[in-house]
N, C-alpha and C. Protein backbone atom coordinates (compact mmCIF):
# COMPACT_ATOMS: atom_id res chain seq x y z
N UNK A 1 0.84 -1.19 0.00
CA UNK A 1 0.00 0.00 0.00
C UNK A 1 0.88 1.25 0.00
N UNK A 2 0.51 2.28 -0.79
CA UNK A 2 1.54 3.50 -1.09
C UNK A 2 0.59 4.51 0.32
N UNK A 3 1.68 5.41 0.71
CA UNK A 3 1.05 6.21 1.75
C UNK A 3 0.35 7.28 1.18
N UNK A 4 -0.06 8.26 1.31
CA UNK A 4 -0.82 9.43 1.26
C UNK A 4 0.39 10.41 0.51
N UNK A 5 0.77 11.00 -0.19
CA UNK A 5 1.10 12.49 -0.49
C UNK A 5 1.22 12.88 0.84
N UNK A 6 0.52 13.71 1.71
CA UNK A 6 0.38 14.16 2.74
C UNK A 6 0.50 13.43 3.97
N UNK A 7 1.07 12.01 4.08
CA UNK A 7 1.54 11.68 5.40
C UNK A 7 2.96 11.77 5.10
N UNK A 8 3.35 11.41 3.78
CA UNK A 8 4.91 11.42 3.48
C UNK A 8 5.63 12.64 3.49
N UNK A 9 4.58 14.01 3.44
CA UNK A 9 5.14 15.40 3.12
C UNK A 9 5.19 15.49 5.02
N UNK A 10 4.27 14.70 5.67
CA UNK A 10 4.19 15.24 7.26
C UNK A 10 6.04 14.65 8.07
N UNK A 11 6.05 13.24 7.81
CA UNK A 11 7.16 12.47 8.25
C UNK A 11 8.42 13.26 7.74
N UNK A 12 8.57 13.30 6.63
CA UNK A 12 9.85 14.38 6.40
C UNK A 12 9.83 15.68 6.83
N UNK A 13 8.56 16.14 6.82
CA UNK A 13 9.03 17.64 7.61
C UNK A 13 9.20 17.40 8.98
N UNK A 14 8.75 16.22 9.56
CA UNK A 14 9.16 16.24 10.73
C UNK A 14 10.69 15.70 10.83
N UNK A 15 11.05 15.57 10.31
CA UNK A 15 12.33 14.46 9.77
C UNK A 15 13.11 15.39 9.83
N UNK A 16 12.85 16.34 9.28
CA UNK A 16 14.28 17.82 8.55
C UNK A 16 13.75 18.13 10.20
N UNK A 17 12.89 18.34 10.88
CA UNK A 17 12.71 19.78 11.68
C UNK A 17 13.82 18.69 12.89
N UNK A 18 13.77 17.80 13.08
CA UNK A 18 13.79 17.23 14.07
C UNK A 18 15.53 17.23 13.55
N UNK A 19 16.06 17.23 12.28
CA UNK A 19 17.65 17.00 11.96
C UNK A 19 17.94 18.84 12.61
N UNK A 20 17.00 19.74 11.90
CA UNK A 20 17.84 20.55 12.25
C UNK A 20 18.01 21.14 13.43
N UNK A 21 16.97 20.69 14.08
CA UNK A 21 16.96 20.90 15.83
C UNK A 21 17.85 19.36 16.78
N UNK A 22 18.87 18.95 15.81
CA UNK A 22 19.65 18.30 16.49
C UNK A 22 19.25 16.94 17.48
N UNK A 23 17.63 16.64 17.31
CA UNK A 23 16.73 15.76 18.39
C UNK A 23 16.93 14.49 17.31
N UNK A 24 17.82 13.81 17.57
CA UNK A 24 18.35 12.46 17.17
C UNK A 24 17.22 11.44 17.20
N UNK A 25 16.32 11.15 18.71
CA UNK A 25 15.39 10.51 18.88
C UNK A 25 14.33 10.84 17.83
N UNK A 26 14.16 11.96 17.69
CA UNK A 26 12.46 11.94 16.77
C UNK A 26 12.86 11.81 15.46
N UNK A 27 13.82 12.49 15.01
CA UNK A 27 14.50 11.90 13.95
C UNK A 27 14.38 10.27 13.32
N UNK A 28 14.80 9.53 14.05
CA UNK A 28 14.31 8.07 14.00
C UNK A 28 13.40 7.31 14.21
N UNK A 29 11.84 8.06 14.69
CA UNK A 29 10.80 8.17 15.05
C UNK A 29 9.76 7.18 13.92
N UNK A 30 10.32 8.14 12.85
CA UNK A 30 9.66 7.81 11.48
C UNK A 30 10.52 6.14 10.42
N UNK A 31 11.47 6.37 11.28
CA UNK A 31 12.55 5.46 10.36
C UNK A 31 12.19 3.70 10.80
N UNK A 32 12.44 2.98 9.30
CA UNK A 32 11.91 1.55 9.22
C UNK A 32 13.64 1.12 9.40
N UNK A 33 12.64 -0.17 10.73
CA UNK A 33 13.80 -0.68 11.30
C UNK A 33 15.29 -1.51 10.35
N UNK A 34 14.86 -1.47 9.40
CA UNK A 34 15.46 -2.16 7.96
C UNK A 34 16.37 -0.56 6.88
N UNK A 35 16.38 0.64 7.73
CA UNK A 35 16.53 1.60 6.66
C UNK A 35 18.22 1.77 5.88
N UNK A 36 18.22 2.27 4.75
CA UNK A 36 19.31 2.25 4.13
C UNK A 36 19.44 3.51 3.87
N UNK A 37 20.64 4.18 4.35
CA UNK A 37 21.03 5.58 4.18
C UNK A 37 22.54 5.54 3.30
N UNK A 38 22.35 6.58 2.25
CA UNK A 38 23.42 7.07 1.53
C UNK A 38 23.85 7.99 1.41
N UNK A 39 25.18 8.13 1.71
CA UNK A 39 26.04 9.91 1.18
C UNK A 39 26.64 9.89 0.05
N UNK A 40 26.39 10.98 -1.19
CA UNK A 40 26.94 10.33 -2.30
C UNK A 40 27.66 11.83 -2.11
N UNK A 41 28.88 12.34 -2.59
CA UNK A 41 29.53 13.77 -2.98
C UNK A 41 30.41 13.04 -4.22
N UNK A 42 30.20 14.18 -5.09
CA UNK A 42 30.59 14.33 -6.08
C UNK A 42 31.04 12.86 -6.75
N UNK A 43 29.73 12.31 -6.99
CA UNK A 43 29.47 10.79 -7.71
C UNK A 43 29.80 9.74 -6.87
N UNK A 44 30.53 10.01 -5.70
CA UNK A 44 31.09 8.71 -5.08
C UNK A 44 30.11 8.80 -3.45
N UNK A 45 30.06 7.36 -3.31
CA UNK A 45 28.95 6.58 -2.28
C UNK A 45 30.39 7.19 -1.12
N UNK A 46 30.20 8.26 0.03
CA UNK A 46 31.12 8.24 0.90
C UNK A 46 30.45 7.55 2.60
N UNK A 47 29.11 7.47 2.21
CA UNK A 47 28.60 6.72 3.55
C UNK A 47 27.65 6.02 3.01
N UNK A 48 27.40 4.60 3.46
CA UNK A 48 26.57 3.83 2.97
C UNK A 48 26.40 3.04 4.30
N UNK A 49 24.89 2.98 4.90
CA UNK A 49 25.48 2.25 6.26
C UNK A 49 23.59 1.81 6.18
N UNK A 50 23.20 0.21 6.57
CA UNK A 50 21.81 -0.09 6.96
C UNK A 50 21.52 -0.85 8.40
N UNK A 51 20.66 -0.36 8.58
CA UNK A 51 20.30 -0.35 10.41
C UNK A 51 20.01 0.10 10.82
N UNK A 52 18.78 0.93 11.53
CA UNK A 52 18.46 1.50 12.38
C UNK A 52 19.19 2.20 13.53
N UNK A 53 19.50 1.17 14.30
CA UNK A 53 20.49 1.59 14.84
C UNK A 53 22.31 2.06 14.80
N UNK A 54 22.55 1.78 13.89
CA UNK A 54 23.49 1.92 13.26
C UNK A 54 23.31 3.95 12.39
N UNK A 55 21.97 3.35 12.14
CA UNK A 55 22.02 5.45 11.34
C UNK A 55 21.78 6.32 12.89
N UNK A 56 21.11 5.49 13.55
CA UNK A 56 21.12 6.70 14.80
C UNK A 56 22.20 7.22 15.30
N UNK A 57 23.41 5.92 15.55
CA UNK A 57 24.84 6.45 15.84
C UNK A 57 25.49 7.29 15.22
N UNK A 58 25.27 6.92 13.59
CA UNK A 58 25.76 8.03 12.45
C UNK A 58 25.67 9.50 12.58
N UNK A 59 23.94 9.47 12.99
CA UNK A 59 22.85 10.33 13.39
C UNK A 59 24.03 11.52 14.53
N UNK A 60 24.03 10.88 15.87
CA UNK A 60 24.49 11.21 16.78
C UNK A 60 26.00 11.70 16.51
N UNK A 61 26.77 11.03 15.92
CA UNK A 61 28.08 10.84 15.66
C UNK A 61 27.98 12.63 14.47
N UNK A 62 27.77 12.40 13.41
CA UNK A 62 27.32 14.01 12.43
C UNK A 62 26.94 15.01 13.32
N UNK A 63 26.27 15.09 14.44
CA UNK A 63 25.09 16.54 15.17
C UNK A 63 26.78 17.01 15.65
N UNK A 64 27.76 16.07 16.25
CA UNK A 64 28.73 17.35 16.50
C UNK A 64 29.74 18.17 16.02
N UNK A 65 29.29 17.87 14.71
CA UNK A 65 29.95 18.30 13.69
C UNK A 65 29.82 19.77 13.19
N UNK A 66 28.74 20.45 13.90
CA UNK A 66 27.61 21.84 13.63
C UNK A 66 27.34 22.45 15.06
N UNK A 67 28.14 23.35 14.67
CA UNK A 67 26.94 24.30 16.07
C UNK A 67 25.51 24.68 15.69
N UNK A 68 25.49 24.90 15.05
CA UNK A 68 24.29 25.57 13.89
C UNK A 68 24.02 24.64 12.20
N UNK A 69 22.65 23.80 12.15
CA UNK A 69 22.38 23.61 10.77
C UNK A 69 20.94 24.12 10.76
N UNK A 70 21.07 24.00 8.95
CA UNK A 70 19.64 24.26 9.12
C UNK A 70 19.56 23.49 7.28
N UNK A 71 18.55 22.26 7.02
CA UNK A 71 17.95 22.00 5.83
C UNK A 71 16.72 22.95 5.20
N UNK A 72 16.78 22.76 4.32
CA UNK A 72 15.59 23.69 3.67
C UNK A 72 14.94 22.84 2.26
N UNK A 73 13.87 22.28 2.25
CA UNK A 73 13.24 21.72 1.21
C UNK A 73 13.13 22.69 0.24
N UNK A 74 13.75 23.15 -1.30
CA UNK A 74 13.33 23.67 -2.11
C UNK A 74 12.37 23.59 -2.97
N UNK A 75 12.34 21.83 -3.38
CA UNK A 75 11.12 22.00 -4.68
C UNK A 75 10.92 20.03 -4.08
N UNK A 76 10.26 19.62 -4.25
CA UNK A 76 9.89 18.37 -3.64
C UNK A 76 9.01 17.84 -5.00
N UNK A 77 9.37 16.68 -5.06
CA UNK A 77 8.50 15.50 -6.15
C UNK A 77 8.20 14.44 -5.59
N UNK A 78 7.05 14.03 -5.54
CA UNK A 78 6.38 12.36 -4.60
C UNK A 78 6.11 11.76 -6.31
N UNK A 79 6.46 10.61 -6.60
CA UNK A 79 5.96 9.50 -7.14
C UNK A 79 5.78 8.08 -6.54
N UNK A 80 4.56 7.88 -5.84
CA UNK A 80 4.22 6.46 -5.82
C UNK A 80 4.95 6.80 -4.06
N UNK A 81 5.90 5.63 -3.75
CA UNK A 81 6.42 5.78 -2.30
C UNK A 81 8.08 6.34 -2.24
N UNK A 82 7.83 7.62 -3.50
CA UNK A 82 8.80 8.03 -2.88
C UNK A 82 9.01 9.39 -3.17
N UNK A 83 10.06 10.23 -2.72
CA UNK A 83 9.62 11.76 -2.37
C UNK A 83 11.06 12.05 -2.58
N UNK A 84 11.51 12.97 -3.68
CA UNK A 84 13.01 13.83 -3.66
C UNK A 84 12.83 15.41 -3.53
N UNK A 85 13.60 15.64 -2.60
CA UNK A 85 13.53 16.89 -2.43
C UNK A 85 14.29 17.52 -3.12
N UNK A 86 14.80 19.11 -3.47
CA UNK A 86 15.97 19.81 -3.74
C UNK A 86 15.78 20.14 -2.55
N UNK A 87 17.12 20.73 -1.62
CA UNK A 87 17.26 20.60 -0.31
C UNK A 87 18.87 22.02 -0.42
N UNK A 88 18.62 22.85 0.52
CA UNK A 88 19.45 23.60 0.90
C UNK A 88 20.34 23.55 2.34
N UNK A 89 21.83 23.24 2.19
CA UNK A 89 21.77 23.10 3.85
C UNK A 89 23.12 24.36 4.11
N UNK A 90 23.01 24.79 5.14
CA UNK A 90 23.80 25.86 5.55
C UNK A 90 24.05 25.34 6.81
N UNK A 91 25.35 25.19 6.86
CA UNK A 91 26.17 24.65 8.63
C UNK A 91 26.79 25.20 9.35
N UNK A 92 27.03 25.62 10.25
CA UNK A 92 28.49 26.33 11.01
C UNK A 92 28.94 25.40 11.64
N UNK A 93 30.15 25.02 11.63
CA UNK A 93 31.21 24.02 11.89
C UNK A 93 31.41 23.91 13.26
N UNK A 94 31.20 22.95 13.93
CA UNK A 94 31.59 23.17 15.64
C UNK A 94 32.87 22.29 15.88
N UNK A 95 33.96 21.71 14.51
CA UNK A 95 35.23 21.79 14.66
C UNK A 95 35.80 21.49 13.47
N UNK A 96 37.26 22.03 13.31
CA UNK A 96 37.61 21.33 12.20
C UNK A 96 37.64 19.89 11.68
N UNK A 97 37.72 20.13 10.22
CA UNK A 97 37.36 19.16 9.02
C UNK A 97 39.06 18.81 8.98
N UNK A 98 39.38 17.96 9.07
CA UNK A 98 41.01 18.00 8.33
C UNK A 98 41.49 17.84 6.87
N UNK A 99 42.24 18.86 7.00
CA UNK A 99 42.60 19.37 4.87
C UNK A 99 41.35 20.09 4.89
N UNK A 100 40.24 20.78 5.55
CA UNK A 100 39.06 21.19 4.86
C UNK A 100 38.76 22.58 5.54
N UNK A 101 37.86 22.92 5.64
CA UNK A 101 37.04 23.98 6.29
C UNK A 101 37.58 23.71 8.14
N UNK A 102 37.33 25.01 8.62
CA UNK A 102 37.82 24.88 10.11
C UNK A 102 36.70 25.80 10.83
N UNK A 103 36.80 25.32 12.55
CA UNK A 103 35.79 25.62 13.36
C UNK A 103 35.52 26.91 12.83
N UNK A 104 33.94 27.43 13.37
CA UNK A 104 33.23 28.42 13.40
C UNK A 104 32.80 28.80 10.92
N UNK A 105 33.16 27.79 10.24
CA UNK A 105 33.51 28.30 8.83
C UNK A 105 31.44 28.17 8.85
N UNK A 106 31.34 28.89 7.81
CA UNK A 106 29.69 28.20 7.10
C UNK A 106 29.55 27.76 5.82
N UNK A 107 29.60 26.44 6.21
CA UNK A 107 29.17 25.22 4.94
C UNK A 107 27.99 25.58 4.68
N UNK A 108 27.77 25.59 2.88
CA UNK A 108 26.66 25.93 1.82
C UNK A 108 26.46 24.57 1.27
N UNK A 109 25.34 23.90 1.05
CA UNK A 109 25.65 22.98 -0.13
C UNK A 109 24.37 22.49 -0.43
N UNK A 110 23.73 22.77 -1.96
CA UNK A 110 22.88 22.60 -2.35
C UNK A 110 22.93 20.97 -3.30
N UNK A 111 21.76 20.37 -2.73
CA UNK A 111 21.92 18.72 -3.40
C UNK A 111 20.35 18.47 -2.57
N UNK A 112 20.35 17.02 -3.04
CA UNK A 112 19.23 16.13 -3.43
C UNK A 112 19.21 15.29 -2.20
N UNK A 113 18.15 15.52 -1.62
CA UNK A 113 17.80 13.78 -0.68
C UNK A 113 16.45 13.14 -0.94
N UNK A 114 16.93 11.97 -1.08
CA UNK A 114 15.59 11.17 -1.66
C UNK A 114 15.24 10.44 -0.30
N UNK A 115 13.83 10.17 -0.04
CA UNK A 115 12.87 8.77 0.73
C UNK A 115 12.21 8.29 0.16
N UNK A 116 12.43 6.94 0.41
CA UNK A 116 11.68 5.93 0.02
C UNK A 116 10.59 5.31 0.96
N UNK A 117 9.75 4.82 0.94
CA UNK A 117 8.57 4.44 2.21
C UNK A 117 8.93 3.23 1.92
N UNK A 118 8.18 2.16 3.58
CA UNK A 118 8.05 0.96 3.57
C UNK A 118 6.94 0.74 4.57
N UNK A 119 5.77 0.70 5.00
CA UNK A 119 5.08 0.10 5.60
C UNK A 119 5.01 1.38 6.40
N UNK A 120 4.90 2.48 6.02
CA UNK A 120 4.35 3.68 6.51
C UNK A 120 5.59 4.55 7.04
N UNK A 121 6.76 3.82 6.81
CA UNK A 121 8.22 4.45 7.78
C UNK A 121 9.11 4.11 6.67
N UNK A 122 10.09 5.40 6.82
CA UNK A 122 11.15 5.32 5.78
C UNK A 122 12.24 4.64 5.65
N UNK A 123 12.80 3.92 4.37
CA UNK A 123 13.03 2.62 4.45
C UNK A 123 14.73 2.87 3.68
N UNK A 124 14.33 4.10 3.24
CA UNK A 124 15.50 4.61 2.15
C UNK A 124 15.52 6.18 2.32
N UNK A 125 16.68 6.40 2.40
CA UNK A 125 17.81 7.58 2.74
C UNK A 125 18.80 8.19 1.83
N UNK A 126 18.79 8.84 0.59
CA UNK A 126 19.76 9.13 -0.11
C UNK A 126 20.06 10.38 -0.09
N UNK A 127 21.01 11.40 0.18
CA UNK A 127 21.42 12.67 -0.07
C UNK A 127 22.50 12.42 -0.94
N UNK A 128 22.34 13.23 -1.84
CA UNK A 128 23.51 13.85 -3.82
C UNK A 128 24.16 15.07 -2.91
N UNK A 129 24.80 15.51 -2.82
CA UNK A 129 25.43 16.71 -3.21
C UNK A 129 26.70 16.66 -4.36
């Protein structure tokens, strides 16, 4: 059974509100115990990890990476059970990156995260930048 348009637009906004307010728990609220999350930058898979528990650690392990984030849904497409956003994220660094950006810098980076549904909870995790 495919969900609603409108329960899938509710779970991700709660999804982003809950990433960018750093609340790890509600974050995973929505997430199917089977979920598969991907980081792709610049064509290459740099995190690929499935488990529930395993993305919460991820989850936890990324929040201290930011003093400050914030996602922003730009333009959103649902087909069937699944939903891609264009997505804006703006970060302030709460330490250095090594070889990269350093504490207090603000990361820009405009890219793609896709969900996939499974039995009313999201089952699939992809962010493009």
């Amino acid at each position: 059974m495919v969900m609603k348009e409108k329960q899938m637009k509710r779970v991700i906004d709660s999804y982003i509100k809950a990433y960018n307010e750093f609340d790890v728990d509600e974050m995973v609220k929505n997430i199917h115990q089977d979920v598969e999350f991907k980081n792709i930058a610049q064509g290459e898979i740099n995190v690929h990890i499935k488990g529930i528990d395993i993305l919460k650690k991820q989850a936890e392990q990324s929040a201290g990476l930011f003093k400050k984030r914030k996602m922003t849904i730009t333009q959103q497409t649902i087909k069937n059970d699944t939903v891609e956003n264009q997505v804006d994220f703006t970060g302030i660094l709460a330490m250095d990156i090594p070889d990269g950006p350093k504490t207090g810098e603000i990361i820009k980076i405009k890219g793609k995260s896709t969900f996939k549904f499974k039995n009313g909870k999201i089952i699939l995790i992809e962010d493009v930048n």
